[in-house]
C-alpha atoms as a PDB file:
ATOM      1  CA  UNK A   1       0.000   0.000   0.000  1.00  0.00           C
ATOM      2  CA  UNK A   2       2.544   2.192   0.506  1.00  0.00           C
ATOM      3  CA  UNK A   3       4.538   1.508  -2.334  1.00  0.00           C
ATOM      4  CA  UNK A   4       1.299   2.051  -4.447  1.00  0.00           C
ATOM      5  CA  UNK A   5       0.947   5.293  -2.308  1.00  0.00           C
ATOM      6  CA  UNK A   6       4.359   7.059  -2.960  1.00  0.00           C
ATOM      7  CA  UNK A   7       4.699   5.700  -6.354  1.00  0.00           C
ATOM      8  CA  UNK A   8       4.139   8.929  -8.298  1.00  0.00           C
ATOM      9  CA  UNK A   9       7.065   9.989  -6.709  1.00  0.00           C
ATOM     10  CA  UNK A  10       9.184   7.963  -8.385  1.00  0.00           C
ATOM     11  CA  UNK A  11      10.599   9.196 -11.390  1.00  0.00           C
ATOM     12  CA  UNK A  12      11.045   5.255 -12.148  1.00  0.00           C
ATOM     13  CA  UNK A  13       7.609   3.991 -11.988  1.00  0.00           C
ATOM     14  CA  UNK A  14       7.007   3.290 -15.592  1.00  0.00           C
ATOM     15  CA  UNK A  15       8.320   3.821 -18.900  1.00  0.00           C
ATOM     16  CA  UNK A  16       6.016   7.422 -19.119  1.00  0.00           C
ATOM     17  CA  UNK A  17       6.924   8.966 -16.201  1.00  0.00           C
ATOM     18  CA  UNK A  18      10.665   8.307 -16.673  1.00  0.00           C
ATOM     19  CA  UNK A  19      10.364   9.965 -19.833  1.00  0.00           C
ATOM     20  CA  UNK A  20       8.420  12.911 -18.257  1.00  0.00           C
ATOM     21  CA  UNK A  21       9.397  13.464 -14.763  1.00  0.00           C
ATOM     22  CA  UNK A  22      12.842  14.778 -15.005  1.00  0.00           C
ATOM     23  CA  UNK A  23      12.058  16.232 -17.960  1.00  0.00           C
ATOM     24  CA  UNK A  24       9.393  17.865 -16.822  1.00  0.00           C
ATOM     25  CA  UNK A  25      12.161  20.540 -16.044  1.00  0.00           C
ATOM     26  CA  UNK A  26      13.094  21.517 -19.035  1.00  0.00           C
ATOM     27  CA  UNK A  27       9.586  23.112 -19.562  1.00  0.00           C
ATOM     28  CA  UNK A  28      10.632  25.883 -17.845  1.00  0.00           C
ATOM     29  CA  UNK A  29      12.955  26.639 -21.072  1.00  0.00           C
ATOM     30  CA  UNK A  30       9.965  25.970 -23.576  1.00  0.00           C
ATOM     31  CA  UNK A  31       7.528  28.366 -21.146  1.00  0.00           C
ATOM     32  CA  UNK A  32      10.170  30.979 -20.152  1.00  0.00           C
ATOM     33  CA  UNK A  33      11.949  32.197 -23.175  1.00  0.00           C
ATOM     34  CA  UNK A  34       8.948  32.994 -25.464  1.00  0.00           C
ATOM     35  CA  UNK A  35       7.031  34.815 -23.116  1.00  0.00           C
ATOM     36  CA  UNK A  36      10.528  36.791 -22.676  1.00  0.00           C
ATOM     37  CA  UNK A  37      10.756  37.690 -26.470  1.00  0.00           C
ATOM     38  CA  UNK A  38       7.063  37.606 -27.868  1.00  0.00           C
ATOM     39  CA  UNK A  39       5.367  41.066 -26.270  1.00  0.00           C
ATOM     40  CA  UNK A  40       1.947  40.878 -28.327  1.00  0.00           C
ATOM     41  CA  UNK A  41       0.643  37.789 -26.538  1.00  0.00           C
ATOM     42  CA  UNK A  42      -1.990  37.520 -23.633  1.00  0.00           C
ATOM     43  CA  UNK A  43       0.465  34.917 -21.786  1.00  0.00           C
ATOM     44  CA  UNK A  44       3.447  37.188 -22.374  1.00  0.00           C
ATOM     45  CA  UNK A  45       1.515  39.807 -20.847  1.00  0.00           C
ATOM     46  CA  UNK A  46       0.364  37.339 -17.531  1.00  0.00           C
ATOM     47  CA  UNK A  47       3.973  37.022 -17.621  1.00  0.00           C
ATOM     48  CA  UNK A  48       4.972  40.418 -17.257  1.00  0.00           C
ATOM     49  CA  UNK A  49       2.209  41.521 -14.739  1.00  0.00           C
ATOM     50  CA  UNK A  50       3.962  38.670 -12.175  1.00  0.00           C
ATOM     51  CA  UNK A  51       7.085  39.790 -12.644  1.00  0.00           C
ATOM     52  CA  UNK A  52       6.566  43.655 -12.377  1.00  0.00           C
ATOM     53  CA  UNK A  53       4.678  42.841  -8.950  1.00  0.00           C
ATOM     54  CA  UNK A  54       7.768  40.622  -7.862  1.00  0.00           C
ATOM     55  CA  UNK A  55       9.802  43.419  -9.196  1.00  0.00           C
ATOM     56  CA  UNK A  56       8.113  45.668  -6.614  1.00  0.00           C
ATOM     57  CA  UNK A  57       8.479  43.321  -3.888  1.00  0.00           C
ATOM     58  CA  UNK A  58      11.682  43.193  -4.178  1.00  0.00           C
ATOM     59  CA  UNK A  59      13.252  46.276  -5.468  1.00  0.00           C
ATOM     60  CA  UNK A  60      13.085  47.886  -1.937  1.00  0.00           C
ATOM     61  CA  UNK A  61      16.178  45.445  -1.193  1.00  0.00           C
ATOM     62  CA  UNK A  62      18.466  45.922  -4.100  1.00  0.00           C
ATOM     63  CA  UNK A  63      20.100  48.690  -5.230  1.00  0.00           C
ATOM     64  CA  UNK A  64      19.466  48.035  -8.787  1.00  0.00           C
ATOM     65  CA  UNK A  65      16.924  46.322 -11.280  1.00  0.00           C
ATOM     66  CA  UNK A  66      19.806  43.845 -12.549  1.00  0.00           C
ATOM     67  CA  UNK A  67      19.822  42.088  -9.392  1.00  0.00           C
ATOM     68  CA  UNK A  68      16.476  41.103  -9.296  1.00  0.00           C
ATOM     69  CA  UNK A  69      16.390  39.650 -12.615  1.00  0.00           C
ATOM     70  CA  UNK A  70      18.189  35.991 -11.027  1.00  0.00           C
ATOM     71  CA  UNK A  71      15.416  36.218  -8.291  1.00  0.00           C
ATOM     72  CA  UNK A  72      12.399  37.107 -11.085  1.00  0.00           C
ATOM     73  CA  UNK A  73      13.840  33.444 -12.826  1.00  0.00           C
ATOM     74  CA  UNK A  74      13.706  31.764  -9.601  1.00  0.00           C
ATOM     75  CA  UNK A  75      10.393  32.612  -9.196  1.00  0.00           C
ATOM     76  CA  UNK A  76       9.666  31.248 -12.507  1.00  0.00           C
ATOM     77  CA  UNK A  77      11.378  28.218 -12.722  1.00  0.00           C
ATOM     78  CA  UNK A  78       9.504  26.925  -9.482  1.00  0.00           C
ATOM     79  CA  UNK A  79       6.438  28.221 -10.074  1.00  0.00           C
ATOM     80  CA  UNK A  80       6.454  26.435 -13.481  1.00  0.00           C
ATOM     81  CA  UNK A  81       7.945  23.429 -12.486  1.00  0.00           C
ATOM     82  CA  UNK A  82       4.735  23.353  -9.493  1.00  0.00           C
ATOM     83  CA  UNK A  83       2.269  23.792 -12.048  1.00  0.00           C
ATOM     84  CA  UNK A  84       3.719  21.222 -14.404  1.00  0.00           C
ATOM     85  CA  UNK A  85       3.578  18.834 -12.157  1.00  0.00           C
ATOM     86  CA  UNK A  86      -0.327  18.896 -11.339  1.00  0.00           C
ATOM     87  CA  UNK A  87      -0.933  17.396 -14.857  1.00  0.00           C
ATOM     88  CA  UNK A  88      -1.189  13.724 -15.063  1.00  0.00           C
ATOM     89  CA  UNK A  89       1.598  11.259 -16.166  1.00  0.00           C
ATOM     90  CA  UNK A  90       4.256  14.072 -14.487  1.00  0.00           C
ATOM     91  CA  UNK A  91       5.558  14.283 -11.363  1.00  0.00           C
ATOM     92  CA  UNK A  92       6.265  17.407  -8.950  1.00  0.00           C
ATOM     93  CA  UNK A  93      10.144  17.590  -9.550  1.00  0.00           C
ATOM     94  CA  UNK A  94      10.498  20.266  -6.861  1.00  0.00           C
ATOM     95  CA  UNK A  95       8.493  17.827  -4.576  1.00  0.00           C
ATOM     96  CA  UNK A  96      11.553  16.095  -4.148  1.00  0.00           C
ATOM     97  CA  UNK A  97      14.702  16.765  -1.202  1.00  0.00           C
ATOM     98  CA  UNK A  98      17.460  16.065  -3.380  1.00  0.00           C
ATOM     99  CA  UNK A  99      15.723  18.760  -6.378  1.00  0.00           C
ATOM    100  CA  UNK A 100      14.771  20.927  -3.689  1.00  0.00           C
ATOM    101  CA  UNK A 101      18.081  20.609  -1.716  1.00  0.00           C
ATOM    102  CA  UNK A 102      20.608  21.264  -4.382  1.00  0.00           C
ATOM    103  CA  UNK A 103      18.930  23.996  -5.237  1.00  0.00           C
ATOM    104  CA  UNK A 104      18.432  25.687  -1.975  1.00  0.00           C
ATOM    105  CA  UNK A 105      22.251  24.800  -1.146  1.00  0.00           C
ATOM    106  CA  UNK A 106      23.511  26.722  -4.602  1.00  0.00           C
ATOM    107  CA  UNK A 107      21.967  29.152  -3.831  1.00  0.00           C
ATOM    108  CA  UNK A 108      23.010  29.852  -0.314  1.00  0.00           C
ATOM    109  CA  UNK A 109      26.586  28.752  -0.983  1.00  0.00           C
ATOM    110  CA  UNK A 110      26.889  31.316  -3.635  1.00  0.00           C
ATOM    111  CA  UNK A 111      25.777  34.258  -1.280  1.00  0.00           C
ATOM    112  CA  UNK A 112      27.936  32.923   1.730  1.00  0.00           C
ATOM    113  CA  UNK A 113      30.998  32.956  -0.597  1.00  0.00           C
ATOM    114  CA  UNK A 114      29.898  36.222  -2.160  1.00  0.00           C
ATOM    115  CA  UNK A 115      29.525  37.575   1.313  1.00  0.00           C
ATOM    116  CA  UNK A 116      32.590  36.500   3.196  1.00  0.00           C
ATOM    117  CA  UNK A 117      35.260  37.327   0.478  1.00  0.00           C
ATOM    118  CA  UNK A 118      34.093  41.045  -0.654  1.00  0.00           C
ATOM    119  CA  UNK A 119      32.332  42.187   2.828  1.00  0.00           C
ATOM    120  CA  UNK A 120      33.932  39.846   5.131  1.00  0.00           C
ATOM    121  CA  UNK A 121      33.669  42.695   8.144  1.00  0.00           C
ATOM    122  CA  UNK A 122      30.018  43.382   7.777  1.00  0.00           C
ATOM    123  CA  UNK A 123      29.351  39.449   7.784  1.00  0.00           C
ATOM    124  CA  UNK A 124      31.321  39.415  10.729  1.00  0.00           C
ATOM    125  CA  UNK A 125      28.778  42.357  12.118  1.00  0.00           C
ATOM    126  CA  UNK A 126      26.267  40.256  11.154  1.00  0.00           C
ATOM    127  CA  UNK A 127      26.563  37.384  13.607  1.00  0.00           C
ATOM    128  CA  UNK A 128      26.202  39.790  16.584  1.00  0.00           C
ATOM    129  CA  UNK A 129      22.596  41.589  16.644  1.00  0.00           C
ATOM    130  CA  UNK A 130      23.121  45.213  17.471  1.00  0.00           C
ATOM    131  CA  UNK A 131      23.062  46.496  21.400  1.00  0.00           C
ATOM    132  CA  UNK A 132      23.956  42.541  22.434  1.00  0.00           C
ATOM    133  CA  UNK A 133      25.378  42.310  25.881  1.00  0.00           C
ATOM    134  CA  UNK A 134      28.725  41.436  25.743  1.00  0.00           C
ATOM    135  CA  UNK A 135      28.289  38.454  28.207  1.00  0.00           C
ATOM    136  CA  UNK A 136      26.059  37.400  25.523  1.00  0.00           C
ATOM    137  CA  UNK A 137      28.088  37.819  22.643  1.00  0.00           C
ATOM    138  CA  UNK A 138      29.684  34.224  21.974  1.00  0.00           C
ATOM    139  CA  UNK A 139      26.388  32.568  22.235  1.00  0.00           C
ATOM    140  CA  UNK A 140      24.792  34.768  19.882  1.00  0.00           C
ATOM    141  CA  UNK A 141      27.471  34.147  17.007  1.00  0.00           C
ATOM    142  CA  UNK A 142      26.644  30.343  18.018  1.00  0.00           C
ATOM    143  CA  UNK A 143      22.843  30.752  17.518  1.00  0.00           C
ATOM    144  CA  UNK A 144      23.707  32.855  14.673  1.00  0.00           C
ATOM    145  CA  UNK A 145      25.645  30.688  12.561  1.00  0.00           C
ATOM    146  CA  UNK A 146      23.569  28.098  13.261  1.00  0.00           C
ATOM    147  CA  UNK A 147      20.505  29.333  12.381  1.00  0.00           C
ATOM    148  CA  UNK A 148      22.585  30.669   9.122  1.00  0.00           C
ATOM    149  CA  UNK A 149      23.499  27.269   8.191  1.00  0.00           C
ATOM    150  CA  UNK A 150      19.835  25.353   8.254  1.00  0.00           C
ATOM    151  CA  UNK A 151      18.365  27.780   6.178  1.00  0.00           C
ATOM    152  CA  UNK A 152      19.164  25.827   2.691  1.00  0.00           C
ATOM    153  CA  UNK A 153      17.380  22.758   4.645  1.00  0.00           C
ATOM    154  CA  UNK A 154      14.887  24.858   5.920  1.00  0.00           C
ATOM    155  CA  UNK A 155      14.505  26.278   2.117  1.00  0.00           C
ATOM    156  CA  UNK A 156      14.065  23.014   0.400  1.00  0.00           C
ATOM    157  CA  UNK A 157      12.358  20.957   3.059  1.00  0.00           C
ATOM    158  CA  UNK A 158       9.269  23.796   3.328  1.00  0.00           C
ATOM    159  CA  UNK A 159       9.182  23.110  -0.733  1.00  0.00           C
ATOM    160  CA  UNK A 160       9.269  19.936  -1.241  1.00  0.00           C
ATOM    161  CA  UNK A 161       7.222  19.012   2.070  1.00  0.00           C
ATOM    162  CA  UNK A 162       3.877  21.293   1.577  1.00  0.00           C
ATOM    163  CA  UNK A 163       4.069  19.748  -2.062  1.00  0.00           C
ATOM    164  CA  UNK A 164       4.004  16.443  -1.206  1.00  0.00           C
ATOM    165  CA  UNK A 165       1.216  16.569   1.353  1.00  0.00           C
ATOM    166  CA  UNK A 166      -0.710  17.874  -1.647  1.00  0.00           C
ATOM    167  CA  UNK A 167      -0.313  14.972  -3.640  1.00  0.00           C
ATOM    168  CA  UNK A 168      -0.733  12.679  -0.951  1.00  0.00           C
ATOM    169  CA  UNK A 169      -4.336  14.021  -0.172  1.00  0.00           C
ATOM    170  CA  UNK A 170      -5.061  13.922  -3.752  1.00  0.00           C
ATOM    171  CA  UNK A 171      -3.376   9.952  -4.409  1.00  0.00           C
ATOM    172  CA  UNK A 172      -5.495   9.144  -1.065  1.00  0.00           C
ATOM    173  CA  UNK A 173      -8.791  10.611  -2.069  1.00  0.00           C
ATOM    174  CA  UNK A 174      -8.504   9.066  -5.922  1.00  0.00           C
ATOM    175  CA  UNK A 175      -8.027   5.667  -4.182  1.00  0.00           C
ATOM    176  CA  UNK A 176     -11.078   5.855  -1.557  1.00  0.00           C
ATOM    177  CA  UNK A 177     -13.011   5.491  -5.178  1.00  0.00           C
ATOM    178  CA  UNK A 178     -12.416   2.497  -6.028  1.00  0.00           C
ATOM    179  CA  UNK A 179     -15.237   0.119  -5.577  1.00  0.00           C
ATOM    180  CA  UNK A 180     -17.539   3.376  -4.259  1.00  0.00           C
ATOM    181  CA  UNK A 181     -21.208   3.951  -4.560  1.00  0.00           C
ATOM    182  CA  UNK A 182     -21.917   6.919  -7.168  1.00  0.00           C
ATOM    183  CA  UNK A 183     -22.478   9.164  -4.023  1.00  0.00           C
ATOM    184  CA  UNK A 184     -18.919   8.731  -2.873  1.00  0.00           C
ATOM    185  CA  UNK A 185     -17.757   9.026  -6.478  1.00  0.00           C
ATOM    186  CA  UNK A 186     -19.328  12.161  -7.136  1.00  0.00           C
ATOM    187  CA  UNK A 187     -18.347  13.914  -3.332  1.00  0.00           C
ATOM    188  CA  UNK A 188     -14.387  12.471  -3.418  1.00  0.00           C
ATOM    189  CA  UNK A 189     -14.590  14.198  -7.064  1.00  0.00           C
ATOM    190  CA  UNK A 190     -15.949  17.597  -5.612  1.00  0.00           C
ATOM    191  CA  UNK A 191     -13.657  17.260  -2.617  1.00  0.00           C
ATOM    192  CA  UNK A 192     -10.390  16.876  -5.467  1.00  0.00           C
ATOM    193  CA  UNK A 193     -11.608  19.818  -7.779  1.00  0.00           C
ATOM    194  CA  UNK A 194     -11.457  21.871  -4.533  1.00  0.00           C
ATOM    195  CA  UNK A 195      -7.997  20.042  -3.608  1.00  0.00           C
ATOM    196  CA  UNK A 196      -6.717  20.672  -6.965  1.00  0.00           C
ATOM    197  CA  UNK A 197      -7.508  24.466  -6.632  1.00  0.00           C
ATOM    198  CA  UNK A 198      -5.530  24.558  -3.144  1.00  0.00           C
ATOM    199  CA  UNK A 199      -2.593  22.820  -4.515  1.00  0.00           C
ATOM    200  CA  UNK A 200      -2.780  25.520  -7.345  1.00  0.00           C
ATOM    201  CA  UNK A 201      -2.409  28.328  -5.029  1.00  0.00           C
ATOM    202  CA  UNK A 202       0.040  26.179  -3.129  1.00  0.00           C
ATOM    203  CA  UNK A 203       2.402  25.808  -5.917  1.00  0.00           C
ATOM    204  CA  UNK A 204       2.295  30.174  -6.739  1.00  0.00           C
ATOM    205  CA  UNK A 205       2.806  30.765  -3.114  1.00  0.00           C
ATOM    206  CA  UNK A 206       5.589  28.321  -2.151  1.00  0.00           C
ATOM    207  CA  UNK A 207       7.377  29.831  -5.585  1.00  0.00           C
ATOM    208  CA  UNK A 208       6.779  33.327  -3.510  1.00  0.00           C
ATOM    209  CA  UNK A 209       7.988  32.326  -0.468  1.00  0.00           C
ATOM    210  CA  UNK A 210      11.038  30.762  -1.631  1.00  0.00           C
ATOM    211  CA  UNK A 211      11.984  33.448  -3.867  1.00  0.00           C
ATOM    212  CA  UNK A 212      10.845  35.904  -1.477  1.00  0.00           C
ATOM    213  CA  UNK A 213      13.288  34.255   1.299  1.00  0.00           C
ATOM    214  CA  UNK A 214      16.231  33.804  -1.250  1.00  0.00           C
ATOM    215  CA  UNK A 215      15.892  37.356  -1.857  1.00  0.00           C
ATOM    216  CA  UNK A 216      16.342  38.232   2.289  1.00  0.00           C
ATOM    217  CA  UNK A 217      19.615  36.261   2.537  1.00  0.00           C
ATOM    218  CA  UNK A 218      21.030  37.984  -0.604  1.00  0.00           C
ATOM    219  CA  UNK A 219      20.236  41.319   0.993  1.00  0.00           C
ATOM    220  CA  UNK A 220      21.746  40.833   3.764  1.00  0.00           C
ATOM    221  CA  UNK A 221      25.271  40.018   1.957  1.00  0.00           C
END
């Protein structure tokens, strides 16, 4: 049962999904780029109305417009890849740790290095809050750092954990209807169409959040 249960999370599960479920990736390319160089059509247009509001988030952190263009991608390629996979025969790649992980821990990485090689002194500043005791000084830098270094687990684990409770409500209601009267049938279908919608606004605001969170830790390097 619960190899039947967690089997559309295996990108080996049958000769379909293996040919769609890491793929499923590369549809952020095939999305992306046209809506990024055709201007005249109505998607192109959904497409720039996200990413002027994310623009807005975001700009009060930067400096500039060009640094908000990685986070404006980021956005992108997760929110894509959660839509993706709600259609059948895919799976969620960014419902998976080791997806969700390696990105998370790029990311990070890259600001850490960023940070501690070209403003090494105001990282340093960093692990001490402002007006701390200085009795209290050592074990901030300790709660500091540590809380510094979970945040790529934190980052992909929040991704890949809301996503897969999704799916697992919807697997578990499409099984209760097998062998059902028409009654169940037709209320386990209602209660999925209303699933479906939540997992729809799951996918655009877990793309938010972790965009939105990847965009704190940059600021503060």
């Amino acid at each position: 049962m619960m190899t039947n249960l967690f089997s559309s999370f295996d990108p080996m599960s049958s000769t379909i999904s293996l040919q769609l479920n890491w793929l499923s990736m590369s549809f952020f390319v095939i999305v992306f780029f046209p809506l990024f160089w055709i201007s005249f059509s109505k998607s192109s247009a959904l497409y720039l109305q996200i990413t002027s509001y994310i623009t807005k988030e975001f700009i009060p952190l930067f400096k500039s417009y060009k640094n908000i263009i990685f986070f404006n991608v980021l956005f992108m390629f997760i929110l894509i890849n959660n839509v993706f996979g709600l259609m059948p025969y895919t799976f969620t790649s960014t419902a998976h740790i080791s997806m969700t992980l390696a990105l998370a821990l790029t990311i990070w990485l890259s600001f850490m290095l960023y940070g501690w090689i070209n403003n090494t002194k105001h990282m340093f500043a960093h692990l001490v809050p402002l007006g701390t005791p200085i009795i209290l000084m050592p074990f901030m830098v300790f709660i500091e750092s540590i809380s510094n270094i979970i945040r790529p687990i934190t980052l992909s684990v929040r991704l890949a954990a809301n996503l897969t409770a999704g799916h697992l409500l919807l697997i578990l209601l499409g099984e209760s209807m097998v062998h059902s009267s028409a009654l169940i049938i037709i209320l386990v279908t209602s209660a999925q169409f209303l699933l479906m919608t939540l997992e729809a606004a799951v996918a655009v605001i877990q793309s938010y959040v972790f965009a939105t969170l990847s965009t704190l830790y940059a600021s503060e390097v």
